[in-house]
C-alpha atoms as a PDB file:
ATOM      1  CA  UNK A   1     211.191 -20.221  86.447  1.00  0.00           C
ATOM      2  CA  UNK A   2     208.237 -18.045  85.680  1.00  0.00           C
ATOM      3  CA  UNK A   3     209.640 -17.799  82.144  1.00  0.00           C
ATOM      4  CA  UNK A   4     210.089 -21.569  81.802  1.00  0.00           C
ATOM      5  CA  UNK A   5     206.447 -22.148  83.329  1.00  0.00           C
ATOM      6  CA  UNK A   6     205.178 -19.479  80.092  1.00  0.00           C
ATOM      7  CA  UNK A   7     207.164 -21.406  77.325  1.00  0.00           C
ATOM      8  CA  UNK A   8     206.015 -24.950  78.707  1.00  0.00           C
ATOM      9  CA  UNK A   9     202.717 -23.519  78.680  1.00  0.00           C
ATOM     10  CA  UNK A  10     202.680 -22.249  75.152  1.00  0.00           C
ATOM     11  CA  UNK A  11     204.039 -25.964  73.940  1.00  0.00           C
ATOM     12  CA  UNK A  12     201.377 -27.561  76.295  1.00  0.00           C
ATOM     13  CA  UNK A  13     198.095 -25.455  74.839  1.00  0.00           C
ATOM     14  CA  UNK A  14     197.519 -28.031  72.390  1.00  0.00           C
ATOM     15  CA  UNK A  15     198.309 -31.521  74.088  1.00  0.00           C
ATOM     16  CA  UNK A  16     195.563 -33.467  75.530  1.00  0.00           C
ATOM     17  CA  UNK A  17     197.417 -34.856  77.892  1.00  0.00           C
ATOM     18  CA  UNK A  18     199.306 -31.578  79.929  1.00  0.00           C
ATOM     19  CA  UNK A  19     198.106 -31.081  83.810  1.00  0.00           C
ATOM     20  CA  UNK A  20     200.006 -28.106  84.088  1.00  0.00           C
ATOM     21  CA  UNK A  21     199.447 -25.465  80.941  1.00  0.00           C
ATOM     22  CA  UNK A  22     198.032 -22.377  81.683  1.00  0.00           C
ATOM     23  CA  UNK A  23     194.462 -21.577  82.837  1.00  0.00           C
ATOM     24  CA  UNK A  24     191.931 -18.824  83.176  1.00  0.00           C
ATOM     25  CA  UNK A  25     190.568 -17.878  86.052  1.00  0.00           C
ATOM     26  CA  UNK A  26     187.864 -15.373  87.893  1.00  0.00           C
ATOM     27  CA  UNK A  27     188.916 -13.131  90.743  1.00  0.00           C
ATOM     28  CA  UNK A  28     185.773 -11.702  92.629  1.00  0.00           C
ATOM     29  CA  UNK A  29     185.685  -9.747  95.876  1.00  0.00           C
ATOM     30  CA  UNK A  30     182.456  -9.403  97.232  1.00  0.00           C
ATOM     31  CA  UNK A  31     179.432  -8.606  94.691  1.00  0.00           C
ATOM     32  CA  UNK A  32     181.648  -6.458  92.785  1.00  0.00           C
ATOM     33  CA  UNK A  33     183.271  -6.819  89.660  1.00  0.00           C
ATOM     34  CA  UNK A  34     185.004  -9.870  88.256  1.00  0.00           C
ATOM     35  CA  UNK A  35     188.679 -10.088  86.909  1.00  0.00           C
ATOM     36  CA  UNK A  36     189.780 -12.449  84.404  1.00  0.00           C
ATOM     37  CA  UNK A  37     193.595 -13.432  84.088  1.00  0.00           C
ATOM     38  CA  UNK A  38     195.316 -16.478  82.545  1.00  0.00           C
ATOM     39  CA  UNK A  39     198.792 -17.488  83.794  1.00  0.00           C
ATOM     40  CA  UNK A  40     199.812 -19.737  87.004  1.00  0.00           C
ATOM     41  CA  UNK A  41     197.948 -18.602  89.966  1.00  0.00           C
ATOM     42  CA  UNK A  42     200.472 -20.451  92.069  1.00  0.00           C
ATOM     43  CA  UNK A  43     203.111 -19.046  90.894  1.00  0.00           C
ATOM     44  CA  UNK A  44     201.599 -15.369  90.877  1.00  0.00           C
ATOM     45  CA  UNK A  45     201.930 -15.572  87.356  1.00  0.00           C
ATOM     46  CA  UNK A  46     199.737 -13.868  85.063  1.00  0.00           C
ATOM     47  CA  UNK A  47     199.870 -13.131  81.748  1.00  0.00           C
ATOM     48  CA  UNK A  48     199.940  -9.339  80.526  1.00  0.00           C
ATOM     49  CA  UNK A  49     197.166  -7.680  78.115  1.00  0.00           C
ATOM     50  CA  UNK A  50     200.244  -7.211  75.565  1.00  0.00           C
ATOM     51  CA  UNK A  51     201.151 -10.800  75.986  1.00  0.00           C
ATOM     52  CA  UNK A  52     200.082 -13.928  76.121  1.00  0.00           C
ATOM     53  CA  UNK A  53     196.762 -12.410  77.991  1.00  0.00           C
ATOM     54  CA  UNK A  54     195.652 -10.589  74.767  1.00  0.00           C
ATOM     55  CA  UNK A  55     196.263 -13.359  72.472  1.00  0.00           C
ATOM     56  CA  UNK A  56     193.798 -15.511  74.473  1.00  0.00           C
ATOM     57  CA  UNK A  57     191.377 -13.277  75.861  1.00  0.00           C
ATOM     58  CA  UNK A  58     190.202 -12.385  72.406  1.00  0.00           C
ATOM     59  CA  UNK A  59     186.703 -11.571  72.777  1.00  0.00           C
ATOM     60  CA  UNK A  60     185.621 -13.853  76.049  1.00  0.00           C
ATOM     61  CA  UNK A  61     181.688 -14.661  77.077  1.00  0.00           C
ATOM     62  CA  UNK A  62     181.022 -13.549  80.658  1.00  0.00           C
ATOM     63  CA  UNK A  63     177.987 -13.557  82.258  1.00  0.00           C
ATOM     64  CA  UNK A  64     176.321 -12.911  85.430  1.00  0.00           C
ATOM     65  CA  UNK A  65     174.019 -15.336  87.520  1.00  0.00           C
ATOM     66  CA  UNK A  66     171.376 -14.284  85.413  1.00  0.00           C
ATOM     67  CA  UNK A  67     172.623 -15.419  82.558  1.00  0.00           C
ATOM     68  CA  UNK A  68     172.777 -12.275  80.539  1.00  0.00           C
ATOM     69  CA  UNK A  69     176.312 -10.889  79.268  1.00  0.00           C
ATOM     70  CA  UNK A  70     178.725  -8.670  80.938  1.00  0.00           C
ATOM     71  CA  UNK A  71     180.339  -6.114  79.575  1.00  0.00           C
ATOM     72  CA  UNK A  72     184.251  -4.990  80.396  1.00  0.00           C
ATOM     73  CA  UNK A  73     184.610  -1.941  82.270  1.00  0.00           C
ATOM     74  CA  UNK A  74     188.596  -2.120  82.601  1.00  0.00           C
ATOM     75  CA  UNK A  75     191.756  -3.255  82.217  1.00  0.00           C
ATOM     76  CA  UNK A  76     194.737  -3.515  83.382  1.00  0.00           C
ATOM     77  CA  UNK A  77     198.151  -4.918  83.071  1.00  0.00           C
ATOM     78  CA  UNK A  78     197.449  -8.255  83.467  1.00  0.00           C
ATOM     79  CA  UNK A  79     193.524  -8.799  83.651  1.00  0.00           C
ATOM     80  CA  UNK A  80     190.280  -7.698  82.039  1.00  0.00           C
ATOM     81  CA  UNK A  81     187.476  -6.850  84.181  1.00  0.00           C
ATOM     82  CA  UNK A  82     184.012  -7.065  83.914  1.00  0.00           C
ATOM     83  CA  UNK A  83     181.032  -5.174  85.609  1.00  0.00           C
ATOM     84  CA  UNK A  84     179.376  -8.135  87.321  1.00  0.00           C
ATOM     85  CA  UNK A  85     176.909  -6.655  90.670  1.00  0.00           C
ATOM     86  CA  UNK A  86     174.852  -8.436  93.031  1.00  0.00           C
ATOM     87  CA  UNK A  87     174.557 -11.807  94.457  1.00  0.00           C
ATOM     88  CA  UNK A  88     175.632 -14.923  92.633  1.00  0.00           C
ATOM     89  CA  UNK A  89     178.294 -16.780  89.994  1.00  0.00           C
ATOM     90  CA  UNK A  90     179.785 -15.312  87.088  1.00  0.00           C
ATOM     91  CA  UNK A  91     181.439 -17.291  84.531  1.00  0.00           C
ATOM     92  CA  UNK A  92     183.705 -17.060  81.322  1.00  0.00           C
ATOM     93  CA  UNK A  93     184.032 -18.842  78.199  1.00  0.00           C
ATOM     94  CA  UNK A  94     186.499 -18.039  75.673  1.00  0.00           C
ATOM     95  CA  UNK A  95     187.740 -20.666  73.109  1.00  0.00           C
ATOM     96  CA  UNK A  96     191.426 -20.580  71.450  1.00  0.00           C
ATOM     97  CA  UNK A  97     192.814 -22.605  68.744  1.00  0.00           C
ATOM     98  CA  UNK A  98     196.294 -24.213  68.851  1.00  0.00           C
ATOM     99  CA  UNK A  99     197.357 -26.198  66.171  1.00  0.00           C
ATOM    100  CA  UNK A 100     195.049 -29.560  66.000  1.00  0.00           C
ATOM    101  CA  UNK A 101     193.359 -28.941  69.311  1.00  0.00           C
ATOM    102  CA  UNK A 102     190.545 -26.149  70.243  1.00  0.00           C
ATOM    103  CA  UNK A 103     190.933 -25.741  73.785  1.00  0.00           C
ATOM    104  CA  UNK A 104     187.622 -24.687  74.945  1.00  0.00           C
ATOM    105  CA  UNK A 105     188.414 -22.620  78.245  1.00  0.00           C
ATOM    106  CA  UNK A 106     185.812 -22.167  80.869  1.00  0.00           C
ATOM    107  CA  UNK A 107     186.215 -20.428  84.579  1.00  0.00           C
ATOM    108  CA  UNK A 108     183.598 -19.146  87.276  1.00  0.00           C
ATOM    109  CA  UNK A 109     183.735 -17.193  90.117  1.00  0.00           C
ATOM    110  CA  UNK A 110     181.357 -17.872  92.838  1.00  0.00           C
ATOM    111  CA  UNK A 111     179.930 -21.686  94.361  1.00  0.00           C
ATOM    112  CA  UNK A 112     176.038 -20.580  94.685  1.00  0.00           C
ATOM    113  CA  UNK A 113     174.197 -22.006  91.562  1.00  0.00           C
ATOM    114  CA  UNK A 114     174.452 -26.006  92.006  1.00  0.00           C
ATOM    115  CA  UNK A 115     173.766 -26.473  87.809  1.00  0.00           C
ATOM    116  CA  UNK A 116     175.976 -26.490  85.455  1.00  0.00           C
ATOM    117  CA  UNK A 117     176.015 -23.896  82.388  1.00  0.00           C
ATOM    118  CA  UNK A 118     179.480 -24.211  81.368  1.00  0.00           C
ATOM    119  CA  UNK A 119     180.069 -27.633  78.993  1.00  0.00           C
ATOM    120  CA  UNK A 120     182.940 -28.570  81.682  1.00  0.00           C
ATOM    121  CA  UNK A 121     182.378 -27.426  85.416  1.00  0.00           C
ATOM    122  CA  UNK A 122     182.739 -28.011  89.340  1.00  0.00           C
ATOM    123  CA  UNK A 123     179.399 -27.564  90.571  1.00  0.00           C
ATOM    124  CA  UNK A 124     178.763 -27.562  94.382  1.00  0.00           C
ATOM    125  CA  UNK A 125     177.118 -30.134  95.812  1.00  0.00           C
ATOM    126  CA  UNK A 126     175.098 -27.713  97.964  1.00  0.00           C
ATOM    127  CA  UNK A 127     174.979 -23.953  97.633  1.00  0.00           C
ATOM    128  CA  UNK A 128     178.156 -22.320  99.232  1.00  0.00           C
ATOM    129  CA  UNK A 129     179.702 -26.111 100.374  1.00  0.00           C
ATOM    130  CA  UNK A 130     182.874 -27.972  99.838  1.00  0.00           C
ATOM    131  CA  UNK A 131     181.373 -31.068  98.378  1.00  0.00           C
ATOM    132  CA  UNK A 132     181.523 -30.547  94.290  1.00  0.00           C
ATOM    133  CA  UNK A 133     180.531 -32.606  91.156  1.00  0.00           C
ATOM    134  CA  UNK A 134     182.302 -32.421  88.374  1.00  0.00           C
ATOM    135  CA  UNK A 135     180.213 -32.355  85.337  1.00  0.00           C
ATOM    136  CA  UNK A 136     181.074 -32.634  81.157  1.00  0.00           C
ATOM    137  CA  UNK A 137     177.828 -31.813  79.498  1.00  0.00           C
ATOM    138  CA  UNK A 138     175.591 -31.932  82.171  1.00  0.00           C
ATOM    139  CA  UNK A 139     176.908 -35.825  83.460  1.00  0.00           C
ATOM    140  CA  UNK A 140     179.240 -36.716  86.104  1.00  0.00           C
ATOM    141  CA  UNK A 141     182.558 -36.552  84.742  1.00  0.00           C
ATOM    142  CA  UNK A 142     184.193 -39.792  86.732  1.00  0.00           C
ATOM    143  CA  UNK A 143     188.334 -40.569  87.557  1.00  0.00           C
ATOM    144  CA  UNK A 144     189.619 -36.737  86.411  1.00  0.00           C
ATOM    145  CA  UNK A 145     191.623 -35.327  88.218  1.00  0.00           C
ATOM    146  CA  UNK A 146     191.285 -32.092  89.732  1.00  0.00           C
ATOM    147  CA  UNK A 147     193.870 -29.653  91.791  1.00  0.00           C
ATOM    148  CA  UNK A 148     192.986 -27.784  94.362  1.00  0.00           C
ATOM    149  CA  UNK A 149     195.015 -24.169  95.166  1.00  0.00           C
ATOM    150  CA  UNK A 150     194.761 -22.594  98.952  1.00  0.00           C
ATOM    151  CA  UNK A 151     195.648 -19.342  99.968  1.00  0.00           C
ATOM    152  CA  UNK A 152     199.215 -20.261 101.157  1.00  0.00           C
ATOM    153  CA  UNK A 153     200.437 -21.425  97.242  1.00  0.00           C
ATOM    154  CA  UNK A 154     199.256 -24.952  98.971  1.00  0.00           C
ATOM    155  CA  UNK A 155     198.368 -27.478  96.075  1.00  0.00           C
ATOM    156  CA  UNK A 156     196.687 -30.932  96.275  1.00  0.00           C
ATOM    157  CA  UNK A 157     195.482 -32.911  93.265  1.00  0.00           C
ATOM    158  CA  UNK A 158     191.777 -35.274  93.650  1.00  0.00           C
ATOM    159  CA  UNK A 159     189.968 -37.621  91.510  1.00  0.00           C
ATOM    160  CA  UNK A 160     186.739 -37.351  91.018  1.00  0.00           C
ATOM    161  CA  UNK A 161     184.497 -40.510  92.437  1.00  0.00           C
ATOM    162  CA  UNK A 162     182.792 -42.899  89.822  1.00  0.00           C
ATOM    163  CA  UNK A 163     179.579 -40.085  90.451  1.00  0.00           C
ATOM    164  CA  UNK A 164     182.184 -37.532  89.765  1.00  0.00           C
ATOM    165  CA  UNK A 165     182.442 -35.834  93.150  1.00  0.00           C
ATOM    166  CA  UNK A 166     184.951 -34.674  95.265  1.00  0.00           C
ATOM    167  CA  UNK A 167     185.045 -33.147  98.492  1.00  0.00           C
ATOM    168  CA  UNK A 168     187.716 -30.851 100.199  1.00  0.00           C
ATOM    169  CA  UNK A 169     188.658 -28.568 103.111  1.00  0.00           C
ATOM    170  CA  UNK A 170     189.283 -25.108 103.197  1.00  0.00           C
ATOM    171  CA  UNK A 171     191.425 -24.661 106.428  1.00  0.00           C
ATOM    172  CA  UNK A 172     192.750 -21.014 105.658  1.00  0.00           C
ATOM    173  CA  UNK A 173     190.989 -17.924 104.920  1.00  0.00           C
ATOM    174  CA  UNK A 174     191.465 -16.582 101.534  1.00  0.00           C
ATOM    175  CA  UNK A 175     191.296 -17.231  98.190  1.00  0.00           C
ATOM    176  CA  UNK A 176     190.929 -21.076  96.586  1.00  0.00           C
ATOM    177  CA  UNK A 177     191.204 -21.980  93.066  1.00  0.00           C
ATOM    178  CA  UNK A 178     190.142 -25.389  91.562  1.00  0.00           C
ATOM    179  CA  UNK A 179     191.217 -26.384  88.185  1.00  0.00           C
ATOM    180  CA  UNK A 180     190.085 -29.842  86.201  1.00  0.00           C
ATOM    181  CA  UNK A 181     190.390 -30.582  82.058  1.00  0.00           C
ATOM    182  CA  UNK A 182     188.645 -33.030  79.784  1.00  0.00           C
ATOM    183  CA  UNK A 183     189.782 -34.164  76.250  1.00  0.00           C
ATOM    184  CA  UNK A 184     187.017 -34.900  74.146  1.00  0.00           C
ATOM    185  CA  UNK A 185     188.184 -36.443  70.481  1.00  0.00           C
ATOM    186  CA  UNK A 186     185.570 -34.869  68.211  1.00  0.00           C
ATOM    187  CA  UNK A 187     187.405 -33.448  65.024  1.00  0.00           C
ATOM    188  CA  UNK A 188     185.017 -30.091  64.068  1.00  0.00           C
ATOM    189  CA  UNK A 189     185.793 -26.975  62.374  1.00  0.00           C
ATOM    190  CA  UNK A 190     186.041 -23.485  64.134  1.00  0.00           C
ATOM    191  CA  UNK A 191     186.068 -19.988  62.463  1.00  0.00           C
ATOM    192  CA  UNK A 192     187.231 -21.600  58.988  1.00  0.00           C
ATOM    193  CA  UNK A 193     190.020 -23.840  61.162  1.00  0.00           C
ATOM    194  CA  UNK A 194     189.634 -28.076  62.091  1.00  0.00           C
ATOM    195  CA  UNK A 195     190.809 -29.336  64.638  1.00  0.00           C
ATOM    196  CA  UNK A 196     191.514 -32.909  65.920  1.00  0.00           C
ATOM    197  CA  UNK A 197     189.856 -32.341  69.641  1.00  0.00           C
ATOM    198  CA  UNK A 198     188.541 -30.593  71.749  1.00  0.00           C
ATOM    199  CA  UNK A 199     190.487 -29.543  75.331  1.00  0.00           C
ATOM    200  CA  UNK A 200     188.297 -28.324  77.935  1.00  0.00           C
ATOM    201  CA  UNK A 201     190.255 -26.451  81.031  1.00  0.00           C
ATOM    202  CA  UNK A 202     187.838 -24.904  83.743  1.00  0.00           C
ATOM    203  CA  UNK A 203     188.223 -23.359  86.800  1.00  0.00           C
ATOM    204  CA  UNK A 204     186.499 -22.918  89.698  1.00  0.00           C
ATOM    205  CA  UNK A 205     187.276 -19.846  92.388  1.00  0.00           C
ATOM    206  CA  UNK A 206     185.939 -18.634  95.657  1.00  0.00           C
ATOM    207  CA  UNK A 207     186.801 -17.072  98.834  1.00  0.00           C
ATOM    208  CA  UNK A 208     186.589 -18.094 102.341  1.00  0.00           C
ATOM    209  CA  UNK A 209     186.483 -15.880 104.743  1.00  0.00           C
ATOM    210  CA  UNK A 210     186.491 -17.239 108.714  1.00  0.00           C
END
């Protein structure tokens, strides 16, 4: 299954259209350092640094909630991690090319800062809440679907309101992952290679502790 989900996901990279291709994500305990993998976190799948992980994860953007970049300060097996401290969000960029489509991938860790700083991101309605607007470029991104993870593998898609929010529960303590994607068809060139159109994937991740 797991190996099925990995070749679907490599076909998927470059369609516009697939809900279900791989994504990266932020995993952040506390105010301590944050771990990026790509995979399925439903299915407890994630990619390994010698893998799929290290084709992707080629030289990602992280910062902290001040903006300024974070460096790596490990690795392991199957995720990169990245000496974020303190209080506040910490997100990744890191684009990737497949054929005709640059897939622009974006995650953050963390629902404090209520702007947006990635081009595609779930931004809380109010610091810490479960009321978020999704936003493409700083606008409401309306009807785009968005899935929800919970702590017990639990999955539920949304849609996003004509103002582009959605609102959810958190019933179990743990770890929650929300995932949303945008197409945008703007042909461009990137490091010497066009492309077609540009697929954002974001994620969004926080824990809940109660």
């Amino acid at each position: 299954m797991k190996f099925a989900r990995t070749l679907a996901a490599i076909a998927l990279l470059g369609s516009a259209g697939a809900a279900q291709a791989h994504f990266v994500w932020l995993e952040r305990a506390d105010q301590g350092p944050a771990k990026a993998y790509f995979g399925e976190w439903a299915d407890d799948l994630r990619e390994k640094r010698d893998g799929l992980l290290g084709k992707i994860m080629i030289a990602p953007v992280v910062t902290g909630a001040d903006g300024k970049a974070l460096k790596a300060s490990a690795e392991g097996a199957d995720f990169i991690e990245f000496a974020a401290t303190g209080k506040g969000d910490v997100r990744l960029r890191q684009p990737y090319q497949f054929k005709d489509t640059l897939v622009q991938y974006g995650a953050k860790a963390g629902r404090e800062d209520t702007a947006a700083k990635l081009d595609l991101e779930l931004v809380p309605a109010a610091a810490g809440g479960n009321a978020f607007v999704l936003q493409f470029k700083g606008k409401p991104l309306a009807k785009t679907e968005v899935t929800v993870f919970g702590p017990p593998k639990w999955e539920k898609r949304f849609h996003s309101d004509e103002n582009g929010r959605i609102e959810i529960t958190t019933p179990w303590p743990g770890q929650y992952v929300l995932e949303a994607a945008h197409v945008e068809d703007k042909a461009g060139e990137a490091d010497g290679k066009s492309y077609a159109k540009i697929r954002y994937v974001s994620t969004l991740t926080f824990n809940v502790s109660q």
